[in-house]
N, C-alpha and C. Protein backbone atom coordinates (compact mmCIF):
# COMPACT_ATOMS: atom_id res chain seq x y z
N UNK A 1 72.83 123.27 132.10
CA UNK A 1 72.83 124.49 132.91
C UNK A 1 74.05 124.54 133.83
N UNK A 2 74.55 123.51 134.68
CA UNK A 2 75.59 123.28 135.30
C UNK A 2 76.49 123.66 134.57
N UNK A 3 76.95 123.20 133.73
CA UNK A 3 78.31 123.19 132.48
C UNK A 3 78.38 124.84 132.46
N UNK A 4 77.30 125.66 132.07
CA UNK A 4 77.23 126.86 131.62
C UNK A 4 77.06 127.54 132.87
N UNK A 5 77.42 127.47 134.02
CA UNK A 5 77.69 128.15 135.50
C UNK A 5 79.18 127.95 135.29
N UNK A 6 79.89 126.49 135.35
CA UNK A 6 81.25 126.31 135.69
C UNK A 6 81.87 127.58 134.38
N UNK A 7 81.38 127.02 133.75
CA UNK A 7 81.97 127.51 132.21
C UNK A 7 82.16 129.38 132.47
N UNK A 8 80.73 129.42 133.20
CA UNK A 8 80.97 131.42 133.51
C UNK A 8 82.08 131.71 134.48
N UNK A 9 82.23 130.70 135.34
CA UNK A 9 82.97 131.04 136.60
C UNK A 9 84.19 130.90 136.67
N UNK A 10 84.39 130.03 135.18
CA UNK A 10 86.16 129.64 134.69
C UNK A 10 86.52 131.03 133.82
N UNK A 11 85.57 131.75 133.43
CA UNK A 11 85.77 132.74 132.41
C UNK A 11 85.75 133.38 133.14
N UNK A 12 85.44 134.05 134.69
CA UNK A 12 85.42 135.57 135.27
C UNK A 12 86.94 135.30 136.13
N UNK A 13 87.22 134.17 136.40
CA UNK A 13 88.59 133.66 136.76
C UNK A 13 89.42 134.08 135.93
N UNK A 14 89.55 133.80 134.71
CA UNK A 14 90.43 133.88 133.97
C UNK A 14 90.44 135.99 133.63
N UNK A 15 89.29 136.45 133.65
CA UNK A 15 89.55 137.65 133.36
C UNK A 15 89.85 138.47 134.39
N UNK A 16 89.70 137.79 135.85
CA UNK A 16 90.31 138.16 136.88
C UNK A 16 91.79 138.26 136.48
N UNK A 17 92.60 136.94 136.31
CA UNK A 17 93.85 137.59 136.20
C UNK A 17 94.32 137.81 135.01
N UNK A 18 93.67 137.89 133.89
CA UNK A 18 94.16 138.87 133.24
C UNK A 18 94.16 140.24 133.23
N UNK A 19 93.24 140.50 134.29
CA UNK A 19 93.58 142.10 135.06
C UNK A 19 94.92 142.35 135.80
N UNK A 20 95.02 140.92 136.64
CA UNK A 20 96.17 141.51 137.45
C UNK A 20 97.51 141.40 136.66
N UNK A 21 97.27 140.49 135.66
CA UNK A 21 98.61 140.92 134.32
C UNK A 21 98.61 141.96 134.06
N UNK A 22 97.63 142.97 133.14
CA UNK A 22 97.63 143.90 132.76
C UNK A 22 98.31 144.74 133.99
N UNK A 23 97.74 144.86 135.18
CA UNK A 23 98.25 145.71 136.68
C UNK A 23 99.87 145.54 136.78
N UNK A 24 100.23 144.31 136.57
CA UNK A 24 101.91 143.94 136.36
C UNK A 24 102.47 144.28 135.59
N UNK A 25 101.96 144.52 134.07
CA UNK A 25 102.46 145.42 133.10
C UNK A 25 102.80 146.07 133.18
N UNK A 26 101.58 147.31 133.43
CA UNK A 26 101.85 148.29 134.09
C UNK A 26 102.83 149.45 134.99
N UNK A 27 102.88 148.21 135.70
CA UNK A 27 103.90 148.54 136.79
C UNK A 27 105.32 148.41 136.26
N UNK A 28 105.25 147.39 135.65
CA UNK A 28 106.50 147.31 134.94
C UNK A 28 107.11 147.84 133.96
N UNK A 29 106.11 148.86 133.36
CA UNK A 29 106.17 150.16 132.56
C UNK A 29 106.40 151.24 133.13
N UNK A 30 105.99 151.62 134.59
CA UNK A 30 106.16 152.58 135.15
C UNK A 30 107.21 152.85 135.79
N UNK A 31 108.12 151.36 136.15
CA UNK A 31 109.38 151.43 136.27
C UNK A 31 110.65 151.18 135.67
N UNK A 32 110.41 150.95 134.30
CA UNK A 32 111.31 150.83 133.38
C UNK A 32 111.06 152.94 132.91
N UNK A 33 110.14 153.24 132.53
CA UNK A 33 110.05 154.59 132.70
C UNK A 33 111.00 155.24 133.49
N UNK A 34 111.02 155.19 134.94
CA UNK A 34 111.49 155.71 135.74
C UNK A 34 112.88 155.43 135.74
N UNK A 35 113.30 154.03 135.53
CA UNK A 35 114.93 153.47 135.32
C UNK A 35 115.37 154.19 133.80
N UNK A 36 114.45 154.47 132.87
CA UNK A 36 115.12 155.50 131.91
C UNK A 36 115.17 156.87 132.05
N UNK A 37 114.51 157.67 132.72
CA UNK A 37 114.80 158.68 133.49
C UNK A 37 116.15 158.81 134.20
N UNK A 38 116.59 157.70 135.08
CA UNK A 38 117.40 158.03 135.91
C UNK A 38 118.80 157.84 134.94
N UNK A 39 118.93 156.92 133.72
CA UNK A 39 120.34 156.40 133.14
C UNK A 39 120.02 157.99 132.18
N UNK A 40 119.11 158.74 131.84
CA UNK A 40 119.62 159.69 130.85
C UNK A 40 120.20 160.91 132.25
N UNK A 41 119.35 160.93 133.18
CA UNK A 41 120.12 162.20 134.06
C UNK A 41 121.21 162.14 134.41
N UNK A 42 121.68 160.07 134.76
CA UNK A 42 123.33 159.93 135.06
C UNK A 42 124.31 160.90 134.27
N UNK A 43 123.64 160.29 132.80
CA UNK A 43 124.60 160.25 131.83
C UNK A 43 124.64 161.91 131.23
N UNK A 44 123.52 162.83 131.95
CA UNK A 44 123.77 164.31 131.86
C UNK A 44 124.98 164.59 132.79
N UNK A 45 124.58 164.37 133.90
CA UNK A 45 125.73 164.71 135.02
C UNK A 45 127.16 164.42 134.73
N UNK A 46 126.96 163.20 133.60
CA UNK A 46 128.94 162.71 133.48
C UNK A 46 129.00 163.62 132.15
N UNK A 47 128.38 164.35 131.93
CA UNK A 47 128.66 165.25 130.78
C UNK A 47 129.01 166.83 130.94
N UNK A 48 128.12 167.07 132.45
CA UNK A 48 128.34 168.99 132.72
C UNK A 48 129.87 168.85 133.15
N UNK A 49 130.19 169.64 133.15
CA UNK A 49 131.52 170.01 133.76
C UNK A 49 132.05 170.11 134.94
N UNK A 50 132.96 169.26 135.37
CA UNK A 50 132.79 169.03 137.09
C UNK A 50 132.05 167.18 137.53
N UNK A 51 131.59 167.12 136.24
CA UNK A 51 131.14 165.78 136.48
C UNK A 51 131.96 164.48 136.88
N UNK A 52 131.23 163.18 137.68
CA UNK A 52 132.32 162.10 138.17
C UNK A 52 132.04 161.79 136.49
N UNK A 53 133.11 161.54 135.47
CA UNK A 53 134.09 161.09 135.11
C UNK A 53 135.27 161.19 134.60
């Protein structure tokens, strides 16, 4: 019975942080998103006319 307490409590641990991975993913999707947003608008602006390059 012991074994099968530790055993639950190593498993809600572990799916603890594999939440907060998934949450880091995430995030790290939402700002690679956003960093490709910003390199295609650069690269509009060096294209209109009048643009820095």
């Amino acid at each position: 019975l012991r074994t099968g307490f530790v055993l639950n409590e190593r498993v809600l641990e572990l799916a603890k942080r594999v939440e907060r991975l998934d949450d880091d993913v995430r995030n790290i999707d939402r700002r690679l998103v956003r960093m490709e947003t910003l390199v295609e608008l650069a690269g509009r602006q060096q294209r209109l006319p009048g643009g820095a390059v």
